[in-house]
C-alpha atoms as a PDB file:
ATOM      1  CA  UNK A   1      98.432 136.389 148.895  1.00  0.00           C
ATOM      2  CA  UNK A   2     100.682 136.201 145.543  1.00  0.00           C
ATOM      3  CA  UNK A   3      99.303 133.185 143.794  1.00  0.00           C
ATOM      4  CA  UNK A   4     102.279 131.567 143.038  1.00  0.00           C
ATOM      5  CA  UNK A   5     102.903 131.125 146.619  1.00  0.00           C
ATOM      6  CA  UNK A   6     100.485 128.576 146.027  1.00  0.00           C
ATOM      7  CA  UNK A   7     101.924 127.121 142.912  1.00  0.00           C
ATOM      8  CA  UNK A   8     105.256 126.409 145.281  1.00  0.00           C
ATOM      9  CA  UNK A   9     103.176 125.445 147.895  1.00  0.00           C
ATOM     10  CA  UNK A  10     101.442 122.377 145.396  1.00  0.00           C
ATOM     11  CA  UNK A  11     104.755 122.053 143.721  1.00  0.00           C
ATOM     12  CA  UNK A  12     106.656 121.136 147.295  1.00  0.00           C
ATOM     13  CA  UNK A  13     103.823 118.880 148.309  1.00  0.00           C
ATOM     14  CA  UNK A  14     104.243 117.331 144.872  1.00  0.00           C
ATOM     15  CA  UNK A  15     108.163 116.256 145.492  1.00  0.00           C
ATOM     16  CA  UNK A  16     107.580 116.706 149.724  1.00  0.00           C
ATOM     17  CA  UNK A  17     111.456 118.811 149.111  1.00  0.00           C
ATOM     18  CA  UNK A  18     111.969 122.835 149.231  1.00  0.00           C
ATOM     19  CA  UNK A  19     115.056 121.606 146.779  1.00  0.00           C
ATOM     20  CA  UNK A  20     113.528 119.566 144.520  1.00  0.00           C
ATOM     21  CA  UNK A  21     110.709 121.963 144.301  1.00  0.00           C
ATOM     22  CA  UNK A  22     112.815 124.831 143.679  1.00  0.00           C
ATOM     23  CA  UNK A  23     114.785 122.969 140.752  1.00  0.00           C
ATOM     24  CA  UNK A  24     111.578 122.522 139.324  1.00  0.00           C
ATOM     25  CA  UNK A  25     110.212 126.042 139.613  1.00  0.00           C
ATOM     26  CA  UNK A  26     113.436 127.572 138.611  1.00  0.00           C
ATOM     27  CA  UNK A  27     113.862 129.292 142.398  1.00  0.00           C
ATOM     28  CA  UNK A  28     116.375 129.611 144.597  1.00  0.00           C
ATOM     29  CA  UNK A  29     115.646 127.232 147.643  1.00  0.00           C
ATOM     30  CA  UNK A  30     115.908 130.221 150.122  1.00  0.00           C
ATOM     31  CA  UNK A  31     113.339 131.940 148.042  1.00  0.00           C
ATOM     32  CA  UNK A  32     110.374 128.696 148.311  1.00  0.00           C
ATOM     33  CA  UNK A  33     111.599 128.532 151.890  1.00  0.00           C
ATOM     34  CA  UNK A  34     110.541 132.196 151.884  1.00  0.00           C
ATOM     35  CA  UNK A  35     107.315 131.807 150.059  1.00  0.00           C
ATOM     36  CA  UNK A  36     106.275 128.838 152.823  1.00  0.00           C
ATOM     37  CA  UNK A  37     107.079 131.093 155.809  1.00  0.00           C
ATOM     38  CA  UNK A  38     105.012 133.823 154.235  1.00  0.00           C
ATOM     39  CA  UNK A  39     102.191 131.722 153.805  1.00  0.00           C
ATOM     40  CA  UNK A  40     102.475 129.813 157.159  1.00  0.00           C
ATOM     41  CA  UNK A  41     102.356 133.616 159.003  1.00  0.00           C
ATOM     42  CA  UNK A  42      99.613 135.081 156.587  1.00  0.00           C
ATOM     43  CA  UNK A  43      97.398 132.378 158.018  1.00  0.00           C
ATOM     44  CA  UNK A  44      98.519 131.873 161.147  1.00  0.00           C
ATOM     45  CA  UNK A  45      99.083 127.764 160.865  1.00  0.00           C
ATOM     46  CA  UNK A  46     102.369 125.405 160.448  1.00  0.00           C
ATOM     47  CA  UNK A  47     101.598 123.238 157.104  1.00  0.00           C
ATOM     48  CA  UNK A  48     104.748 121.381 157.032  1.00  0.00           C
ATOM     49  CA  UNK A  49     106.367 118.899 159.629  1.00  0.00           C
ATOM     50  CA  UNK A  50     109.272 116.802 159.524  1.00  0.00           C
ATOM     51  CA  UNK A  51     109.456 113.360 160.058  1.00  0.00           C
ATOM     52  CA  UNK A  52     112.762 112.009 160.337  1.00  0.00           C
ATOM     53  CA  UNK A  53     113.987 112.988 156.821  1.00  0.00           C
ATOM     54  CA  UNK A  54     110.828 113.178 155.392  1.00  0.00           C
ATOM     55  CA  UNK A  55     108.489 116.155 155.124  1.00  0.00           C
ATOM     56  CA  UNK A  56     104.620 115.839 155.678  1.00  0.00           C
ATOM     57  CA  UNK A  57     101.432 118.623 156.160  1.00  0.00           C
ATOM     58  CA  UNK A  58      99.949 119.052 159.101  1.00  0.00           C
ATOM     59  CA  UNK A  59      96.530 119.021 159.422  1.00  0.00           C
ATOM     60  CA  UNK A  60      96.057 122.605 158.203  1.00  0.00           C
ATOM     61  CA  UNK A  61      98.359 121.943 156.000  1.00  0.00           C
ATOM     62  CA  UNK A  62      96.214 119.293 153.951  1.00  0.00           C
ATOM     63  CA  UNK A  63      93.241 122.012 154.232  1.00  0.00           C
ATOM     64  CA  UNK A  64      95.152 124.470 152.694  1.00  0.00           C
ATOM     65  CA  UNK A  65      96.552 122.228 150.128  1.00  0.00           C
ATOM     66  CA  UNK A  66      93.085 121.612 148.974  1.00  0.00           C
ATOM     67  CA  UNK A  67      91.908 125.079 148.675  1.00  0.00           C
ATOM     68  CA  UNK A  68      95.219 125.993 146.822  1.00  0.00           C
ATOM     69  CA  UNK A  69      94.262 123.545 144.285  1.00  0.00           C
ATOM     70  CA  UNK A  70      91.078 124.723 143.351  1.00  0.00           C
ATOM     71  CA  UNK A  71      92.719 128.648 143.473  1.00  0.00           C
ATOM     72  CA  UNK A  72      95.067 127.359 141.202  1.00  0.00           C
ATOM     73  CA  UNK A  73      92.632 125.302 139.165  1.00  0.00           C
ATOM     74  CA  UNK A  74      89.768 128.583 138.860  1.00  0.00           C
ATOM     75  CA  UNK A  75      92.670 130.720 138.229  1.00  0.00           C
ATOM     76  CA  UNK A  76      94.099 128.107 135.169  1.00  0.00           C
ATOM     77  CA  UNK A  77      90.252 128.100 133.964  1.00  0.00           C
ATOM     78  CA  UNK A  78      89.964 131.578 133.766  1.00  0.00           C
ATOM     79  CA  UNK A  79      93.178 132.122 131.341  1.00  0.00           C
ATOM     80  CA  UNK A  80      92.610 129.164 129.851  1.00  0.00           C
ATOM     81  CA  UNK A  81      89.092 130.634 128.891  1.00  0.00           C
ATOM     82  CA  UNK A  82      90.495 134.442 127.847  1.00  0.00           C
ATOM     83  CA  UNK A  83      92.840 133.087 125.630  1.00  0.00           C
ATOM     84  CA  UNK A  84      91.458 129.975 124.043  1.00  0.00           C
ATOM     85  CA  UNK A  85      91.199 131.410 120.504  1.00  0.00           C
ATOM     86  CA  UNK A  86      95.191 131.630 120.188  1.00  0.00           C
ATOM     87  CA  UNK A  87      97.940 128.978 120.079  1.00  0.00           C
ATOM     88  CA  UNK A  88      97.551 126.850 122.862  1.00  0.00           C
ATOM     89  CA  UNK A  89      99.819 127.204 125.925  1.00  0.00           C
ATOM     90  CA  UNK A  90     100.105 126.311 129.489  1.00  0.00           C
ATOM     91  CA  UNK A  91     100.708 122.843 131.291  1.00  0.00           C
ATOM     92  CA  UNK A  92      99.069 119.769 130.283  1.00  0.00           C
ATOM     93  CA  UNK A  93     100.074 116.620 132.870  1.00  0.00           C
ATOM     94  CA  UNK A  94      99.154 113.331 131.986  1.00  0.00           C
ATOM     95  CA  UNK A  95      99.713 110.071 134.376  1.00  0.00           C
ATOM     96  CA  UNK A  96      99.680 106.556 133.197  1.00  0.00           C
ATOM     97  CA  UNK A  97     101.009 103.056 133.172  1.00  0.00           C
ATOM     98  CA  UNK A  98     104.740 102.373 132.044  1.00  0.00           C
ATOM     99  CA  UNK A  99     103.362  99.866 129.591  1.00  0.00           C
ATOM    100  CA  UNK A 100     101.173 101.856 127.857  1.00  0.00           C
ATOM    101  CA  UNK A 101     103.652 105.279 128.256  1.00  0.00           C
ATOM    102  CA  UNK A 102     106.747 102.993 126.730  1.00  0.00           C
ATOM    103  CA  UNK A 103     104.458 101.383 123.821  1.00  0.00           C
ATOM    104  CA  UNK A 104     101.732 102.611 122.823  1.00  0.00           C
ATOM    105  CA  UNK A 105     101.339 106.529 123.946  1.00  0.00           C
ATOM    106  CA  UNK A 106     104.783 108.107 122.740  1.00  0.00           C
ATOM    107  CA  UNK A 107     103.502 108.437 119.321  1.00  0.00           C
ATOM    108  CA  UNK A 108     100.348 110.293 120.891  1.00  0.00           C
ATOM    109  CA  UNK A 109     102.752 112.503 123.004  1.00  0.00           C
ATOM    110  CA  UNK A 110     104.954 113.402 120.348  1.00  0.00           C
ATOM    111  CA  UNK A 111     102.280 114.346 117.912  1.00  0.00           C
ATOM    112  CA  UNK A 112     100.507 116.585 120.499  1.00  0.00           C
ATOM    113  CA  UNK A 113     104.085 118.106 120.502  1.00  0.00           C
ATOM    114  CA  UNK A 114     104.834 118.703 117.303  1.00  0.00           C
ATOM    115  CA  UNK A 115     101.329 120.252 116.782  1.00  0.00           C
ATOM    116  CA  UNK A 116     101.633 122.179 120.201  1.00  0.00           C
ATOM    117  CA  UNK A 117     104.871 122.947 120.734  1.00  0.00           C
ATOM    118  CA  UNK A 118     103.965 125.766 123.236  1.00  0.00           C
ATOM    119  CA  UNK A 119     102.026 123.170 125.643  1.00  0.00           C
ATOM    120  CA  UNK A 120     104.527 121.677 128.436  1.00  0.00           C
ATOM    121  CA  UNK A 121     103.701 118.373 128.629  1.00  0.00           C
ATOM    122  CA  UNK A 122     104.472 116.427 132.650  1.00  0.00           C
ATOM    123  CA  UNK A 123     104.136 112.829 131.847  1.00  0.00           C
ATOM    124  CA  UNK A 124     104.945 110.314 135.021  1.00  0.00           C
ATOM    125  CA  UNK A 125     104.185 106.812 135.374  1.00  0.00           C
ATOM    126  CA  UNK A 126     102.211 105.266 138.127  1.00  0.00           C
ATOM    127  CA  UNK A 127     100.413 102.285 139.486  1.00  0.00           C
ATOM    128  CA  UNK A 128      96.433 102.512 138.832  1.00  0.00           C
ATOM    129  CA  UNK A 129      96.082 103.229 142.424  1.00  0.00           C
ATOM    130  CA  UNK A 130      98.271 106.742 142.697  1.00  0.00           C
ATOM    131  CA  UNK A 131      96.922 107.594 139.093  1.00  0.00           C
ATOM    132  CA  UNK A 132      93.424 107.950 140.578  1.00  0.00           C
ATOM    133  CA  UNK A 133      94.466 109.185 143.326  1.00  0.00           C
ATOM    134  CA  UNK A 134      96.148 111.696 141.429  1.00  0.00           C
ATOM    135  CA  UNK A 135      93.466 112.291 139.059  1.00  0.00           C
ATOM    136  CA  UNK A 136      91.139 113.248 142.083  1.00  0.00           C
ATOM    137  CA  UNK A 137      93.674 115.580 144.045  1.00  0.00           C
ATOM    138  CA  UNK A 138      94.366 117.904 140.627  1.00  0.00           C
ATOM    139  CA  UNK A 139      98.007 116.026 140.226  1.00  0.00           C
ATOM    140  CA  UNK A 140      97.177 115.062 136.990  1.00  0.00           C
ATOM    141  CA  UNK A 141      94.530 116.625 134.271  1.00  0.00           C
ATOM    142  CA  UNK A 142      94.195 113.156 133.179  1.00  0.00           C
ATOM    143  CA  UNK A 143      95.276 109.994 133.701  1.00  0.00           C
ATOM    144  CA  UNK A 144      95.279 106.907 130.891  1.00  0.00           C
ATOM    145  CA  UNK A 145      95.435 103.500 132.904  1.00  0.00           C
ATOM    146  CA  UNK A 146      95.551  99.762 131.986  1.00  0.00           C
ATOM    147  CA  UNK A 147      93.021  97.926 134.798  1.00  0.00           C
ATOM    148  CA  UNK A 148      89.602  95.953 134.968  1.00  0.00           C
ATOM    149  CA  UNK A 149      86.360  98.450 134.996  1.00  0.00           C
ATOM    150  CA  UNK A 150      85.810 100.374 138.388  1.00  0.00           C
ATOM    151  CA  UNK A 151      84.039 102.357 139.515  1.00  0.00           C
ATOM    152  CA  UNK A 152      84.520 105.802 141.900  1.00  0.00           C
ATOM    153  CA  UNK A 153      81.804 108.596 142.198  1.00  0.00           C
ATOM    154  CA  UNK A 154      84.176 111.940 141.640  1.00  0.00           C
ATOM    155  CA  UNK A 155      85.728 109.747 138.468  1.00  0.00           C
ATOM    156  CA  UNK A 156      84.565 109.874 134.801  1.00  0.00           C
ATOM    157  CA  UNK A 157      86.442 106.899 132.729  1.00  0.00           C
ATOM    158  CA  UNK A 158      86.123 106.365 129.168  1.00  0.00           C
ATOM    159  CA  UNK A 159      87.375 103.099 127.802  1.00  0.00           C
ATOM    160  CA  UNK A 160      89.972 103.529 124.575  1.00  0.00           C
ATOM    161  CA  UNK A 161      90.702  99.760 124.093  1.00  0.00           C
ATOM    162  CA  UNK A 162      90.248  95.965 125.647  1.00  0.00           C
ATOM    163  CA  UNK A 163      94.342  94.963 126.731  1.00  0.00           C
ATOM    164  CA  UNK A 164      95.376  91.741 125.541  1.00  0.00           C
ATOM    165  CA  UNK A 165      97.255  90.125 128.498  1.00  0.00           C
ATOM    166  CA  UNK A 166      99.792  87.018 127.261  1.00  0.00           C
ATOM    167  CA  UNK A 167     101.458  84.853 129.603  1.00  0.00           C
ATOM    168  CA  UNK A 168     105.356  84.514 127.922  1.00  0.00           C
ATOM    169  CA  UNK A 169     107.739  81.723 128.894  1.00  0.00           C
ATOM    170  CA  UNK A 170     111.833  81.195 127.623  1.00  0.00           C
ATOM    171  CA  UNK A 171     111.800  80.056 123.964  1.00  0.00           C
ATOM    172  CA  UNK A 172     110.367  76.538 123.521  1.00  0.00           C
ATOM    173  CA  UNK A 173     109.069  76.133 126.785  1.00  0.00           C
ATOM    174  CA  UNK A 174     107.396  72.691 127.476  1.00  0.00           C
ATOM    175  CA  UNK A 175     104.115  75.112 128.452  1.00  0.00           C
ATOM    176  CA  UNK A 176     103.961  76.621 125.132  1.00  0.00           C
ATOM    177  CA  UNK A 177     103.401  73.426 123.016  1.00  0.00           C
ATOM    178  CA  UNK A 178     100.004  72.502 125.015  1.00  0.00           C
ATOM    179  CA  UNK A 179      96.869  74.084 122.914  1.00  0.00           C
ATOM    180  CA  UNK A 180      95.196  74.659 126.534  1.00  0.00           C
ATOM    181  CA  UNK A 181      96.621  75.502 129.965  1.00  0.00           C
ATOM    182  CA  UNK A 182      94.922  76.329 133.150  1.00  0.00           C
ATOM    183  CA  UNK A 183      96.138  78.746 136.379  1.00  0.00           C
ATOM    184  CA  UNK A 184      96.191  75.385 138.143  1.00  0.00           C
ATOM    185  CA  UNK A 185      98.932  74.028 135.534  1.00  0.00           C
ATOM    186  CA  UNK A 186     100.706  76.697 136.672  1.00  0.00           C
ATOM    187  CA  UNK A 187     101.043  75.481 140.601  1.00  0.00           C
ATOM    188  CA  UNK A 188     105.056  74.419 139.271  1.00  0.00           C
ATOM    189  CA  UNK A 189     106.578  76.862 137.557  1.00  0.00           C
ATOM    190  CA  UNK A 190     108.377  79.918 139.131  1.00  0.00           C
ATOM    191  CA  UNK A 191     106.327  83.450 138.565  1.00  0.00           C
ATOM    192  CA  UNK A 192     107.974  86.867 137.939  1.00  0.00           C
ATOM    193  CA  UNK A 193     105.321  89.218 138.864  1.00  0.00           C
ATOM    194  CA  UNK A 194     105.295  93.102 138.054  1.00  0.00           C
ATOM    195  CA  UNK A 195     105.407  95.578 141.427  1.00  0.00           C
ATOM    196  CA  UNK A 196     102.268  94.655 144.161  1.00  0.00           C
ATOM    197  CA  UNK A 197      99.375  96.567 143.071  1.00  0.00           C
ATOM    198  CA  UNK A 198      99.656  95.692 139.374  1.00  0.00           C
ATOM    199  CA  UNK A 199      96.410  95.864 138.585  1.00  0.00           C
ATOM    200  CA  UNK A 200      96.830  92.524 135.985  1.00  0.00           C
ATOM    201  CA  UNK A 201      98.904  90.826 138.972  1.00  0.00           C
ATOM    202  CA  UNK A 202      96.149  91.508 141.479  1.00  0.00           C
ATOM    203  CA  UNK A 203      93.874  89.736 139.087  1.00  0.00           C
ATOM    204  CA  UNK A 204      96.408  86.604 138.625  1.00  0.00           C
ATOM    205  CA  UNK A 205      96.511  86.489 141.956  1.00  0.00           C
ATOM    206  CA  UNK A 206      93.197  86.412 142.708  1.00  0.00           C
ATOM    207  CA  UNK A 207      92.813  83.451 139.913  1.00  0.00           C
ATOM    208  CA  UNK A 208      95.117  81.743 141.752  1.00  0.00           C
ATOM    209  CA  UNK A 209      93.543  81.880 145.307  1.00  0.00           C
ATOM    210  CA  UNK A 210      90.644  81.039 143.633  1.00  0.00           C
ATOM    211  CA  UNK A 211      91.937  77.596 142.419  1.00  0.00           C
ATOM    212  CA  UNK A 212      93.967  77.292 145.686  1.00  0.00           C
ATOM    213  CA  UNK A 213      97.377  77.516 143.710  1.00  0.00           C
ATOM    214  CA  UNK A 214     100.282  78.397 145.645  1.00  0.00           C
ATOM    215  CA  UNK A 215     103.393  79.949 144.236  1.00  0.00           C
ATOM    216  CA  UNK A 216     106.103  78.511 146.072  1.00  0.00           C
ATOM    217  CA  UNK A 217     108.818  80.119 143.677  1.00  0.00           C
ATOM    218  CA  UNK A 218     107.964  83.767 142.754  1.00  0.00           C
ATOM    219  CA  UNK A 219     110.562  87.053 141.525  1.00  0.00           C
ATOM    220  CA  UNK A 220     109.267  90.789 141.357  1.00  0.00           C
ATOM    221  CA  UNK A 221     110.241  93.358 139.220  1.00  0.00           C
ATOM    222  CA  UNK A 222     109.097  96.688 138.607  1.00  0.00           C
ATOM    223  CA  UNK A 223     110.329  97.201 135.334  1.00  0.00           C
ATOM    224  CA  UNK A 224     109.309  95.428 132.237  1.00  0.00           C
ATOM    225  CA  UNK A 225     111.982  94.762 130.016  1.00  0.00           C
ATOM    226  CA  UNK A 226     114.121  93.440 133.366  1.00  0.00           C
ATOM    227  CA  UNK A 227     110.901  90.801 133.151  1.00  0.00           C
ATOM    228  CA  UNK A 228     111.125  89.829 129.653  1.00  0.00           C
ATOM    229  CA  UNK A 229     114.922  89.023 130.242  1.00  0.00           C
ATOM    230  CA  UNK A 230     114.372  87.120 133.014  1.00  0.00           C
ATOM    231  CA  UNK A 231     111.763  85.344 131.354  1.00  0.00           C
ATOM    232  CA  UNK A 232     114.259  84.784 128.510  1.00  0.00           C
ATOM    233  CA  UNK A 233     116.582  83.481 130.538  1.00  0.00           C
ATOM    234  CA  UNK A 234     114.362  80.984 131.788  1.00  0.00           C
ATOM    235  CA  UNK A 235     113.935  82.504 135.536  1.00  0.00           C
ATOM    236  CA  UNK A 236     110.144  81.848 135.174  1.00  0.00           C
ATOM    237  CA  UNK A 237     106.565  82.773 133.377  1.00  0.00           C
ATOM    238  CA  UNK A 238     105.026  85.844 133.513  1.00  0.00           C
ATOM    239  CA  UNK A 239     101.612  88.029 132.535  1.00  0.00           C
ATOM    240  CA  UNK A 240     102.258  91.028 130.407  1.00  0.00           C
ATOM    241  CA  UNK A 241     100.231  93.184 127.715  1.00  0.00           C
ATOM    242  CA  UNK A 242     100.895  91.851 124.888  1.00  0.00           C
ATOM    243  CA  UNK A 243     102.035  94.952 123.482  1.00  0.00           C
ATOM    244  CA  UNK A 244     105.081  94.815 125.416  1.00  0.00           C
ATOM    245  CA  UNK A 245     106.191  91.675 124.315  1.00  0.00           C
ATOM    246  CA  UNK A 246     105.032  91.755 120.321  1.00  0.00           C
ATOM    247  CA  UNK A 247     108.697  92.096 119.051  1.00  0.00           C
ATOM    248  CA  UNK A 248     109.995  89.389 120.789  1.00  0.00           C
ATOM    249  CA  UNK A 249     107.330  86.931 120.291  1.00  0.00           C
ATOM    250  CA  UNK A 250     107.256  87.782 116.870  1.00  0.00           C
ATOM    251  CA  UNK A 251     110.687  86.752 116.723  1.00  0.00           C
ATOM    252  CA  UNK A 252     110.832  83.560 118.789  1.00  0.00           C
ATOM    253  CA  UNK A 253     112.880  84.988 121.107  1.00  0.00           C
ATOM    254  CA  UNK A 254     110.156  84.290 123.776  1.00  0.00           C
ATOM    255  CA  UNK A 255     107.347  81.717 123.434  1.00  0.00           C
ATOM    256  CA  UNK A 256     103.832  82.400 124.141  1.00  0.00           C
ATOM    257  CA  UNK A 257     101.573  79.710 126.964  1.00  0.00           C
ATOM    258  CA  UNK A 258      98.462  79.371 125.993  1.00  0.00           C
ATOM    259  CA  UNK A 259      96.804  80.675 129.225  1.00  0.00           C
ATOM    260  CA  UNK A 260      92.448  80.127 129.482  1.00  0.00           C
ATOM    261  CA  UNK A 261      91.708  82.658 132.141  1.00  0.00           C
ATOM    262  CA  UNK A 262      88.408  84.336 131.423  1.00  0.00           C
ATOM    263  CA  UNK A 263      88.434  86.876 134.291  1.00  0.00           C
ATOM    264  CA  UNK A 264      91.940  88.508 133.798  1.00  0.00           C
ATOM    265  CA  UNK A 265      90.317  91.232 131.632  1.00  0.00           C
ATOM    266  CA  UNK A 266      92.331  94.281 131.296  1.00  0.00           C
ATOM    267  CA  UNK A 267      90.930  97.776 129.292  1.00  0.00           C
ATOM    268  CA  UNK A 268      92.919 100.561 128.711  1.00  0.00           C
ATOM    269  CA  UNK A 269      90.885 103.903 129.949  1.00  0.00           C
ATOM    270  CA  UNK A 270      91.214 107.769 130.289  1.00  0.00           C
ATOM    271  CA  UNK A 271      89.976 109.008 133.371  1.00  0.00           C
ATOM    272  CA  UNK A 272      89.156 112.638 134.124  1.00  0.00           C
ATOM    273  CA  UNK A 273      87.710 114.111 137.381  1.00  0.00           C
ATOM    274  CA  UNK A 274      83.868 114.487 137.229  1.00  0.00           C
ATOM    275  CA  UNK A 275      84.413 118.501 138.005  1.00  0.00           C
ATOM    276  CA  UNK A 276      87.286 118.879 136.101  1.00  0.00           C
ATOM    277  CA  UNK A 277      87.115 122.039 133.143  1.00  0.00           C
ATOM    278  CA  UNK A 278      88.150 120.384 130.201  1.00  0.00           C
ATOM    279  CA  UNK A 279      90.550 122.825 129.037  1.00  0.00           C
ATOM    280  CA  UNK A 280      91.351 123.646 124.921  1.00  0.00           C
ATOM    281  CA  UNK A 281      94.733 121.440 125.698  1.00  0.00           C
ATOM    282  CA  UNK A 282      92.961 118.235 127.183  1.00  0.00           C
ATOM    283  CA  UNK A 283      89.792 118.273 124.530  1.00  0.00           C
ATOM    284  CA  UNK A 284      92.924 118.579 121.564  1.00  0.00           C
ATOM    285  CA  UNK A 285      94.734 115.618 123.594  1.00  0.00           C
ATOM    286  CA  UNK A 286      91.872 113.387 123.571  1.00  0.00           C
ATOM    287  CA  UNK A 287      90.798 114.156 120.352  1.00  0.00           C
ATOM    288  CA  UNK A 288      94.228 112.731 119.571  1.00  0.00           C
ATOM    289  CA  UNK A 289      93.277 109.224 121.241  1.00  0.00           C
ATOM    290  CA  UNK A 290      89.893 109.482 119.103  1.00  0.00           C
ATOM    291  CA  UNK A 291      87.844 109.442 122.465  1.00  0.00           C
ATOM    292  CA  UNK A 292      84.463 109.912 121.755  1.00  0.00           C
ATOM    293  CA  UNK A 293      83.424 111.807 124.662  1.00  0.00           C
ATOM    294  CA  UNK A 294      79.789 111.513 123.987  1.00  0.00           C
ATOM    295  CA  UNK A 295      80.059 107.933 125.481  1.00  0.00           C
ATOM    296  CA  UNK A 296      78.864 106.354 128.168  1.00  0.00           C
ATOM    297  CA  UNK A 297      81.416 106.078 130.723  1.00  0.00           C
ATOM    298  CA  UNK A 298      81.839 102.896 132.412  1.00  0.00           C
END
């Protein structure tokens, strides 16, 4: 079997679309629907069915999909390997949070560039959740997240920072003149939460359950700058890094509540699967971050 019959196959299960996957290879879409067919008669199986619109593997189809990651994986090792002495090439993909991608890691990623201009870099932003996920089915190399320590036994996570988390409100909001306010002083006010499965909402969430706070008035966005100006225009309160909102606090253009809530405790982390082969383009990467690797993981 030609191995890059199983780079298509990874690459449609990626975008679950022969034409998206074929834009991204650089094929015509007859020739991945080729390359499926061939594989689906070399082994005898049917790895795709549709659904409606949507496209999902069969049960032999999530078998395969796992082998033809680790083919694809021993096969990336080996070259990677043979040819580490020269200017590095090849595919590094990295998944993380939009917070950290928008304001803290383009400087990383553009360095890395500059001094790798060879390497391809596939950057795509995700909730903590999918970024393990993806972490553990070969999606990504390595994932950077933003969430409270946990831990998974196929996982290796290194922490690069504590997050400060602020809670913003509309310039000069009452709020923002106390020198102390609790999740229960909260039970009033109108809360624009990130997307469900925030990993800082879950754990506002779970503050306020635990005071028996109810949010009778609540907005959700997944984007953050649509949050800060709804925040600005006085639409409601909201928990963000405190990276994201520097500028504007800096500048009065949003005020900052003085929320005490010990157990909303947010570090930013790389995580790398346990069995992963840290290739010549990862170690560089996250030598970049100044991860010292010879830590304990958490």
């Amino acid at each position: 079997m030609d191995l890059d019959y199983y780079r298509t196959f990874i690459e449609v299960v990626k975008w679950k679309n022969y034409t998206k996957a074929a834009e991204q290879l650089g094929y015509a879409q007859s020739s991945v629907t080729t390359q499926m067919k061939k594989i689906e008669t070399s082994f005898g199986v049917k790895i795709f069915e549709r659904v409606g619109r949507g496209m999902n593997l069969t049960h032999a189809g999530e078998q395969l999909y796992q082998y033809a990651l680790k083919i694809i994986y021993l096969e990336d090792e080996a070259r990677e390997r043979l040819t580490s002495t020269k200017e590095l090439k090849g595919t590094l993909s990295i998944g993380t949070v939009e917070s950290l991608a928008t304001f803290e890691l383009v400087h990383y990623f553009q360095t890395f560039r500059e001094k790798h201009p060879q390497i391809k870099f596939l950057i795509q932003s995700h909730l903590c959740s999918e970024l393990y996920q993806g972490v553990l089915n070969g999606t990504y190399d390595l994932a950077i997240v933003m969430d409270r320590h946990y831990h998974h036994e196929d996982l290796k996570k290194y922490d690069l920072r504590k997050v400060e988390m602020v809670l913003i409100g509309a310039k000069d909001h009452p709020l923002s003149f106390l020198d102390h306010v609790t999740v229960k002083d909260l039970k009033d006010e109108t809360m624009i939460f990130t997307e469900k499965g925030c990993s800082y909402r879950l754990m506002l969430e779970e503050a306020f359950k635990r005071e028996g706070v109810i949010c009778d008035s609540s907005l959700e966005f997944n984007g953050i700058e649509a949050i800060k100006r709804c925040v600005a225009s006085r639409l409601g309160l909201s928990l963000l890094p405190e990276i994201t909102v520097k500028e504007e606090l800096e500048k009065g253009t949003l005020s900052l509540i003085p929320l005490d809530e010990p157990n909303i405790e947010v570090y930013a982390q790389l995580v790398v699967h346990k069995k992963k082969w840290m290739s010549p383009a990862m170690n560089e990467f996250i030598d970049l971050l100044n991860v010292d690797f010879l830590a304990k993981p958490n």
